[in-house]
Protein backbone atom coordinates (compact mmCIF):
# COMPACT_ATOMS: atom_id res chain seq x y z
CA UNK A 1 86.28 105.11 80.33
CA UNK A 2 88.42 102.28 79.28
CA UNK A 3 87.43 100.19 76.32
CA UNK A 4 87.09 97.27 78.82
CA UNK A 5 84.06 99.39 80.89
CA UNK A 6 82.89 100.86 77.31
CA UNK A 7 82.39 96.82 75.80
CA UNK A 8 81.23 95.41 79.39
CA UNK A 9 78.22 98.43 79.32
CA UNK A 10 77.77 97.84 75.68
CA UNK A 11 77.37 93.70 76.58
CA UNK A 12 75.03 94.90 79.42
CA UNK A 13 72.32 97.17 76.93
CA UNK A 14 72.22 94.28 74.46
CA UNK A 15 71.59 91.73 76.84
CA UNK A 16 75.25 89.89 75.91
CA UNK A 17 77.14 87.08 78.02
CA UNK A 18 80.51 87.00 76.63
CA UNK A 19 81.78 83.53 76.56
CA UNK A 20 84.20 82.64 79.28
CA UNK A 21 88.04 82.31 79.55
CA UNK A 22 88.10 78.65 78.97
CA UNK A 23 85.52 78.65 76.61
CA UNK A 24 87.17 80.87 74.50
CA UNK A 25 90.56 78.85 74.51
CA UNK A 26 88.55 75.79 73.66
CA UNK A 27 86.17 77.54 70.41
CA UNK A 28 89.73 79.04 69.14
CA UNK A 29 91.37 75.90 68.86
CA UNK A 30 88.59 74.51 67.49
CA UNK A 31 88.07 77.02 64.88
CA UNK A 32 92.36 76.86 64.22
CA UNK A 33 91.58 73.01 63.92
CA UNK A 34 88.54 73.67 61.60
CA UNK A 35 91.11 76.25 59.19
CA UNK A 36 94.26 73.75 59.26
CA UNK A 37 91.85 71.14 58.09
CA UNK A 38 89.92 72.64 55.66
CA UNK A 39 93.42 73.83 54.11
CA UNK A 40 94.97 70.17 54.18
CA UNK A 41 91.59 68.77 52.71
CA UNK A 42 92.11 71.49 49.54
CA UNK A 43 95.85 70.82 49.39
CA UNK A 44 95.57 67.09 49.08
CA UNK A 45 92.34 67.21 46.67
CA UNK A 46 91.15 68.54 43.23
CA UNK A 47 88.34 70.60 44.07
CA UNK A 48 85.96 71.90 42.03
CA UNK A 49 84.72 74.93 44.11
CA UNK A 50 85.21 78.50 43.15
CA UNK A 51 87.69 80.98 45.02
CA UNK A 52 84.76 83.13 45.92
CA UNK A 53 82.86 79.83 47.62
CA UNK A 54 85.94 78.59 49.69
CA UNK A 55 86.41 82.41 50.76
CA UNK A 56 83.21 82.67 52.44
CA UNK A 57 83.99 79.16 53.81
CA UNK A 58 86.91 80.89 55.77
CA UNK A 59 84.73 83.69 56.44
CA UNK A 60 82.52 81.47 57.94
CA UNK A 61 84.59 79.37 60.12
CA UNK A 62 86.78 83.15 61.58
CA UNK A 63 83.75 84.56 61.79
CA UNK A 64 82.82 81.59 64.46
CA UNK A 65 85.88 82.62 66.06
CA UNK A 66 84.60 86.67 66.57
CA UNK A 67 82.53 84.91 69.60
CA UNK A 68 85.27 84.73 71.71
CA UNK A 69 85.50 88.16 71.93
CA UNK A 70 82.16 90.21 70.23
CA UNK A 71 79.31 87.84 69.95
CA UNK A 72 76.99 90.35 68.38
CA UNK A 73 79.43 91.17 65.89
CA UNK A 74 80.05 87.30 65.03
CA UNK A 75 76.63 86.59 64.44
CA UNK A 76 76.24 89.62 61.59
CA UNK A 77 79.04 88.50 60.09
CA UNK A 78 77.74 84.96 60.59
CA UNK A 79 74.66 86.15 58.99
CA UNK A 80 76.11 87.87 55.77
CA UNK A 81 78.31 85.13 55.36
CA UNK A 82 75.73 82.38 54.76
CA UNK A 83 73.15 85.04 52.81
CA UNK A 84 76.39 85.77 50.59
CA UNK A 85 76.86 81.36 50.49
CA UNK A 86 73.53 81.17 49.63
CA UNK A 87 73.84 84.26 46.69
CA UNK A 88 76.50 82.65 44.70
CA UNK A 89 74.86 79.37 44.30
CA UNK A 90 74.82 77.91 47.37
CA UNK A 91 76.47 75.39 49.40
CA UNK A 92 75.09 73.00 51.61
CA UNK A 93 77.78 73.33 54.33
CA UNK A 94 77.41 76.91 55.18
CA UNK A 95 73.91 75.99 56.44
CA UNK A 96 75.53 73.28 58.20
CA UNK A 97 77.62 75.50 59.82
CA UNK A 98 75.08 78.07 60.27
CA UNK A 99 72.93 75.70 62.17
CA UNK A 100 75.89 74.47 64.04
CA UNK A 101 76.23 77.55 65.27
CA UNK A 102 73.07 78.32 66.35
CA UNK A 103 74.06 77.19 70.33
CA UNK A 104 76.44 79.85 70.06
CA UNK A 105 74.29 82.17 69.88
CA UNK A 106 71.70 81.02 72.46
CA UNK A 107 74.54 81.31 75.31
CA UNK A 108 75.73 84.59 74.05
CA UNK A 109 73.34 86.74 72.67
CA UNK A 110 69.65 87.59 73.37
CA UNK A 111 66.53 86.31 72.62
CA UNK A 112 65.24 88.62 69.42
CA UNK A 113 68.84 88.16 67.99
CA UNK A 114 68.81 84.74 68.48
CA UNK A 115 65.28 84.35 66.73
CA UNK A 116 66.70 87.06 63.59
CA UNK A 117 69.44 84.83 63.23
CA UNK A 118 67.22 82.08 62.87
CA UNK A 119 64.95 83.61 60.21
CA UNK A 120 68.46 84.25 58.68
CA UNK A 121 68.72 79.97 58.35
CA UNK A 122 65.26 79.44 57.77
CA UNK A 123 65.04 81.99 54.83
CA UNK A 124 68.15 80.73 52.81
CA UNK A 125 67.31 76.92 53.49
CA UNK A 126 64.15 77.27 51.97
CA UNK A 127 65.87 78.94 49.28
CA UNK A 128 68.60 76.23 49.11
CA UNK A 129 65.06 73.72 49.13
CA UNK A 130 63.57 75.26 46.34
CA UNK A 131 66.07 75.61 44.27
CA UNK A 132 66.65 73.22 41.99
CA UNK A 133 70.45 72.78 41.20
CA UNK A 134 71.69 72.55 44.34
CA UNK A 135 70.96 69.00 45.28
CA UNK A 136 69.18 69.45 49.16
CA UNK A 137 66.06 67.48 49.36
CA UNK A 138 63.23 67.01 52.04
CA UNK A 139 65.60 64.63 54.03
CA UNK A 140 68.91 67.13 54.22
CA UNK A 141 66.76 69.97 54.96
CA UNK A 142 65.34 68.08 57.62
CA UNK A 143 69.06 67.19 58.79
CA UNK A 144 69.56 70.53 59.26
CA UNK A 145 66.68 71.44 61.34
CA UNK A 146 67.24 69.45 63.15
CA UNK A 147 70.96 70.25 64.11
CA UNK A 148 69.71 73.81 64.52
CA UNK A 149 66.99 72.66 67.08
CA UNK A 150 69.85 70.55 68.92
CA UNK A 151 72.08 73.17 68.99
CA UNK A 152 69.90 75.65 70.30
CA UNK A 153 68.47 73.21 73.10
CA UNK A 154 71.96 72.75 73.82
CA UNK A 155 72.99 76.68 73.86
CA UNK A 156 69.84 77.78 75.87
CA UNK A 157 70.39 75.04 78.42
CA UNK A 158 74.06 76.34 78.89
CA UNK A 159 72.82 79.85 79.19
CA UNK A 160 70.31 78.74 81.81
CA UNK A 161 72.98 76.98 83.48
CA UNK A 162 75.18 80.10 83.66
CA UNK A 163 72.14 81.84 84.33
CA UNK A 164 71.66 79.71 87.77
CA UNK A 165 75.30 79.61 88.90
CA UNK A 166 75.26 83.53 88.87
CA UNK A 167 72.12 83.93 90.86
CA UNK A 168 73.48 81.08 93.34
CA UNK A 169 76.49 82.97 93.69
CA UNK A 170 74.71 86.16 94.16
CA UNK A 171 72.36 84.56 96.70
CA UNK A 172 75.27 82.87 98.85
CA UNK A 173 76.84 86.45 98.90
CA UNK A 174 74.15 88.28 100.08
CA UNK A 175 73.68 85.55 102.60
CA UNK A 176 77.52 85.91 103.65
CA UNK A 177 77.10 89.71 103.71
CA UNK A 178 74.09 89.53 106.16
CA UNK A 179 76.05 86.98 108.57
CA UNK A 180 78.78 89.08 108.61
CA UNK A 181 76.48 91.98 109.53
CA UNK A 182 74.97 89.53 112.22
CA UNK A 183 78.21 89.14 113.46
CA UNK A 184 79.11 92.61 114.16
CA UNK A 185 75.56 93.38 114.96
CA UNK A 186 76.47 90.76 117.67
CA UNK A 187 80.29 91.82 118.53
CA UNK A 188 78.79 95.37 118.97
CA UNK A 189 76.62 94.24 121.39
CA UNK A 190 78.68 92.35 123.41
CA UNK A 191 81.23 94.91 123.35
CA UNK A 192 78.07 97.32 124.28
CA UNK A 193 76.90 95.34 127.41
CA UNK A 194 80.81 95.12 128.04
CA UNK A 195 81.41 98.57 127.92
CA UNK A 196 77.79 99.11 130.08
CA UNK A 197 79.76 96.78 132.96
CA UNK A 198 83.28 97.82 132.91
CA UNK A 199 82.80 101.69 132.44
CA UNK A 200 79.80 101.79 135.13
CA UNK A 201 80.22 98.79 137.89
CA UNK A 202 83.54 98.38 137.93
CA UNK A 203 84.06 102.55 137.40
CA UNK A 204 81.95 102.09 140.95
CA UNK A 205 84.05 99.84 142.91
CA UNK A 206 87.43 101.81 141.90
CA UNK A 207 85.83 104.79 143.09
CA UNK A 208 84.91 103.57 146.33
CA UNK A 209 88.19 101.68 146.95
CA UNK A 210 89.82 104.98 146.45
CA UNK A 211 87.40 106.24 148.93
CA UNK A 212 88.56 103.45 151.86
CA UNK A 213 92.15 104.12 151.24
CA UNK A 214 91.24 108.34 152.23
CA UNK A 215 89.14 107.79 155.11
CA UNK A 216 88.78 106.77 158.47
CA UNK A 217 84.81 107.72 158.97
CA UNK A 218 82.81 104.42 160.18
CA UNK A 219 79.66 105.47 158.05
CA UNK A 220 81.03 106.50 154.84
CA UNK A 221 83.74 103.41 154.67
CA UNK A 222 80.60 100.98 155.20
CA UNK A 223 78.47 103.11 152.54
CA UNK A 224 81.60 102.51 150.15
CA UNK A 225 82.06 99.05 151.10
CA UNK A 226 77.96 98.34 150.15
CA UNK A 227 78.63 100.08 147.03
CA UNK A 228 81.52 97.79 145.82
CA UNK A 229 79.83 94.73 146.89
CA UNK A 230 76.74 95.71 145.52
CA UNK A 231 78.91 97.17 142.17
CA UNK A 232 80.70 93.66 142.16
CA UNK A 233 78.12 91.32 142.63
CA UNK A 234 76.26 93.04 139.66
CA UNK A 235 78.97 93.02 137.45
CA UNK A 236 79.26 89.31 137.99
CA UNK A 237 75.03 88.87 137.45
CA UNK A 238 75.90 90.84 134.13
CA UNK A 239 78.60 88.70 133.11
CA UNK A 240 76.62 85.37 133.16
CA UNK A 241 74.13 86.91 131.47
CA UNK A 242 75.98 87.94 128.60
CA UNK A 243 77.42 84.22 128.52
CA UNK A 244 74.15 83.31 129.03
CA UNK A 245 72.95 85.69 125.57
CA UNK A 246 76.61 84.47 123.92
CA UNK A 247 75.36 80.81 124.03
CA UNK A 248 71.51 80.84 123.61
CA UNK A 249 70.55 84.45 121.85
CA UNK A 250 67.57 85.68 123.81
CA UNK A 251 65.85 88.81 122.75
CA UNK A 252 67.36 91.99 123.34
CA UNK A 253 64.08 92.86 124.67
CA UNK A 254 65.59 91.18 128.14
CA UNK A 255 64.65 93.82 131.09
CA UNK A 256 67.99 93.29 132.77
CA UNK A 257 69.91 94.38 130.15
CA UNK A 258 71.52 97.74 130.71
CA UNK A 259 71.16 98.27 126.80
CA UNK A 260 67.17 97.89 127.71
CA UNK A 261 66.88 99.70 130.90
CA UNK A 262 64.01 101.87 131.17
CA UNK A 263 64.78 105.89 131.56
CA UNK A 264 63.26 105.97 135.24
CA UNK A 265 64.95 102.87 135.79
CA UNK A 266 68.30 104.55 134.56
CA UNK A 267 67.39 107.45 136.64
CA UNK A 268 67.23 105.70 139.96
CA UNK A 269 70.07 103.91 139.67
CA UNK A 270 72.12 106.75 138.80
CA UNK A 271 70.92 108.68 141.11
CA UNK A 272 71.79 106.01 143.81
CA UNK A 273 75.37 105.56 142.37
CA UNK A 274 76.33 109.41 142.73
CA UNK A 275 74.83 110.16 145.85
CA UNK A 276 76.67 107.45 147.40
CA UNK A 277 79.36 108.72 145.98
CA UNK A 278 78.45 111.98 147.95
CA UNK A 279 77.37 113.98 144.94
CA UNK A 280 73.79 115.23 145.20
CA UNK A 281 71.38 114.60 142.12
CA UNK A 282 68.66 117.28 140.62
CA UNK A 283 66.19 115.60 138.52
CA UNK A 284 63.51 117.90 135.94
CA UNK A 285 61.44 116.50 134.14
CA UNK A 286 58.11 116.88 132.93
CA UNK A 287 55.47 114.40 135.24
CA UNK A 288 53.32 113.35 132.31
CA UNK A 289 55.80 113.10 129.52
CA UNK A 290 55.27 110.10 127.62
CA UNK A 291 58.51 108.79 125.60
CA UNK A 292 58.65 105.19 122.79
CA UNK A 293 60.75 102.75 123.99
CA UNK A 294 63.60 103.39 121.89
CA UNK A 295 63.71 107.03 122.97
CA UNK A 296 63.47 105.56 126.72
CA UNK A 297 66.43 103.27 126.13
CA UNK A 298 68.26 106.05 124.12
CA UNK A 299 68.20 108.36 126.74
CA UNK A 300 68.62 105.74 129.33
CA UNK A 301 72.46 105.12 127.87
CA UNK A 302 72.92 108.77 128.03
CA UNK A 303 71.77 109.01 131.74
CA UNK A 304 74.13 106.38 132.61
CA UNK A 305 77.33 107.11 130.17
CA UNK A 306 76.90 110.77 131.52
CA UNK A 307 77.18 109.39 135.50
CA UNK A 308 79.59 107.34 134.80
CA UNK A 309 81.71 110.25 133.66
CA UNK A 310 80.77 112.27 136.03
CA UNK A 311 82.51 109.51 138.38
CA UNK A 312 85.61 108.40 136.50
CA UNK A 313 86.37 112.06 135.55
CA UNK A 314 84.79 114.93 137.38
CA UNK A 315 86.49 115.00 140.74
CA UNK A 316 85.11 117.86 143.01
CA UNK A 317 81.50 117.87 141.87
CA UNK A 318 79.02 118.23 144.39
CA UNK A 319 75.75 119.05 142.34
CA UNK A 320 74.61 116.50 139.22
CA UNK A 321 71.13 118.32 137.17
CA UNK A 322 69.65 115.74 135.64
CA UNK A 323 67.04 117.87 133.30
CA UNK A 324 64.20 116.48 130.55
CA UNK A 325 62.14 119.33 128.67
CA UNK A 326 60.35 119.47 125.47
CA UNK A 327 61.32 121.47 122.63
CA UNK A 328 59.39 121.78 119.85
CA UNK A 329 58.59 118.05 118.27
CA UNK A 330 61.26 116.47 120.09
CA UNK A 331 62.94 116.19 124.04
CA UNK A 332 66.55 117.33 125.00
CA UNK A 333 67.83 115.30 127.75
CA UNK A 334 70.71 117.67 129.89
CA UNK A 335 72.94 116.45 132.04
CA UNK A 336 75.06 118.87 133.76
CA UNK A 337 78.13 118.08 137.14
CA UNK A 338 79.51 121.69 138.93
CA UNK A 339 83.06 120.39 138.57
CA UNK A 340 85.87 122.61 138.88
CA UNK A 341 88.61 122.09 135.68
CA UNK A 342 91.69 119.91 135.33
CA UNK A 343 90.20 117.62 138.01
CA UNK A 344 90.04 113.87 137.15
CA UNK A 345 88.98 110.68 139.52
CA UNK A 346 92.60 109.44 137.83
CA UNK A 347 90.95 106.96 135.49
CA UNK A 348 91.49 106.36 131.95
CA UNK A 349 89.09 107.94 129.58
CA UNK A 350 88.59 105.15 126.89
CA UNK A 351 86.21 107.46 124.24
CA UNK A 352 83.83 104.81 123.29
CA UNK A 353 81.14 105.71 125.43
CA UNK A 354 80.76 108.96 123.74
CA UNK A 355 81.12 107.67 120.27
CA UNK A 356 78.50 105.10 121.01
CA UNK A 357 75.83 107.55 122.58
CA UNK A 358 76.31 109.40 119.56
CA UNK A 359 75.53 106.69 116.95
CA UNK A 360 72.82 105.25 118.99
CA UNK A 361 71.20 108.98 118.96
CA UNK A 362 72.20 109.31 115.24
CA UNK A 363 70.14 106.52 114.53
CA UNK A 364 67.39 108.04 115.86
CA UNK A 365 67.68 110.93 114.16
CA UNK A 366 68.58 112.88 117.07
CA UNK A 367 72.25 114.67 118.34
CA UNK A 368 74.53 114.80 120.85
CA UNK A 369 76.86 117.76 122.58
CA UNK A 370 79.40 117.01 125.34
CA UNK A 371 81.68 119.92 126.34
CA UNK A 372 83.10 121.20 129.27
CA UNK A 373 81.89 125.29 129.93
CA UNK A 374 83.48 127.40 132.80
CA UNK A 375 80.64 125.98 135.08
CA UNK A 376 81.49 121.99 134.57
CA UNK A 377 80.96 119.66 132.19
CA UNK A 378 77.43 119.51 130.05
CA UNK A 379 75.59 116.75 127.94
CA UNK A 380 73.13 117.86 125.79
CA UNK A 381 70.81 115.04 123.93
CA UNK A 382 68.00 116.15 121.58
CA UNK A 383 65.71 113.47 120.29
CA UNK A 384 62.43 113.40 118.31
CA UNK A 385 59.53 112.24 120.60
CA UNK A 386 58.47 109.78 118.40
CA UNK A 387 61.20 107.20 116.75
């Protein structure tokens, strides 16, 4: 640990706000300005004071100076300096000074050492009061009361000051944090929903275009001509949606939304979309399995990132299981095509469809397996039944 981290832990148990950069510059000039006077003052005039009283004067005044860098430290010396003033026969402007300083302490140090430093001045100003040689009366005591009171209305109103600035600036970064975690929140929607159109619609009328090119048969070019103008015209119903969402925020509760579609709903339309494309779809599941919503919409995404796969890049299957069981306190949702290997549809894989049904079912506290076995490709989603 640097001796930095070792002060900035030691300010942090004993409740200590340093003084900052500026306000450091400014007490050490004043405390050089307060030395070169006091020197020119004793060079230019017969004093009468002893060595030992003009030492603790010094004392006094460098001891001011400790704030800028160990407040704690300043105020015992601080303290000692005006009991030791107030030993040898006392002088009136250590308590002066003492009281002076009293703001000082308010901004940097903490309540009980604030109020023991006080007793300190209170203490050896009565003493100073009651004794009789030294000259301070009712009035001059009151004098210096009063200074200390000013002083320390002044320091605690700087320390409340400091106080505020830091929670305002705390406050307006929390708030940027969570906008920024809106925003992305947001972006990864969009970029969701985008993802939902381009890899699935659009997936769709590539497919079928491919299809027209390869065939002559009347029946199955008008089955792939429906599909890409039903693809299409979906695609475009998403997109003004989204614009719709980008300019007004609706609730993501919005039944249209492919990240909201129901699991049956997923089912049916995925089940359309591959037997058009001539693959034929096996569907298990249990008939009075009840699932949350966010399991519904989980497995929903899975259903439809696993078809659309199935289209883009298993070329040759014939035979999609579509299977739902329970196991133990949760459901595994398998999805399984009969492709043969190193066939592709020819279009790009872009990854992000995995990734994403994997930290949607993370989320849940569930897991995801995609690999491809001798027999075709296999999803495998396991989920808790309740999320």
């Amino acid at each position: 640990m640097t001796p930095a981290e070792t002060t900035s832990r030691w300010h942090a148990r004993a409740h200590v706000e340093p003084l900052g950069r500026s306000a450091r510059v400014w007490l050490l000039v004043l405390v050089f300005a307060v030395l070169v006077a006091d020197s020119v003052v004793r060079a230019v005039s017969p004093s009468d004071q002893s060595v030992l009283r003009a030492a603790l004067g010094t004392f006094l005044t460098l001891s001011a100076g400790l704030f800028a860098w160990r407040p704690l430290v300043a105020t015992a010396m601080l303290s000692f300096g005006i009991v030791a003033a107030t030993a040898v026969g006392g002088t009136i402007e250590s308590l002066i000074a003492g009281a002076t300083v009293l703001g000082l302490v308010a901004v940097t140090c903490s309540g009980s050492v604030v109020t023991a430093y006080s007793a300190v001045i209170l203490a050896c100003l009565i003493t100073e009061l009651v004794r009789s040689p030294s000259g301070l009366d009712a009035g001059g005591a009151a004098v210096i009361a009063l200074v200390a009171l000013t002083s320390y209305v002044v320091g605690v109103g700087v320390r409340e000051q400091r106080e505020r600035s830091r929670s305002l600036a705390r406050r307006l970064h929390a708030d940027s944090e969570a906008l920024q975690n809106q925003l992305k929140a947001e972006r990864r929607r969009i970029a969701d929903e985008l993802h939902d159109i381009v890899a699935h619609e659009l997936t769709i009328v590539a497919m079928h275009a491919r299809v027209l090119d390869r065939t002559t048969d009347p029946e199955v070019r008008h089955r792939s001509q429906k599909a890409i103008t039903d693809a299409s015209t979906q695609a475009l119903a998403d997109i003004r949606r989204m614009l719709g969402v980008a300019r007004d925020q609706p609730s993501d509760d919005d039944p249209s939304s492919p990240l909201t579609q129901s699991f049956e709903s997923a089912l049916a339309t995925t089940t359309r979309d591959l037997e058009d494309a001539g693959i034929s779809v096996r569907v298990e599941r249990p008939a009075d399995l009840e699932l949350s919503r966010s399991v519904a919409v989980a497995l929903a995404h899975v259903v439809r990132e696993s078809s659309v796969n199935v289209l883009k890049h298993a070329t040759g299957a014939r035979t999609v299981t579509i299977s739902l069981s329970v196991q133990g306190e949760g459901v595994v949702l398998t999805v399984h095509d009969d492709s043969p290997p190193a066939r592709s549809a020819g279009l790009p894989p872009s990854g992000y469809g995995l990734r994403r049904m994997e930290e949607r079912l993370r989320a849940l506290a569930g897991s995801l397996r995609a690999e491809r076995r001798d027999d075709g490709w296999w999803v495998v989603a396991s989920l808790p039944t309740q999320r």
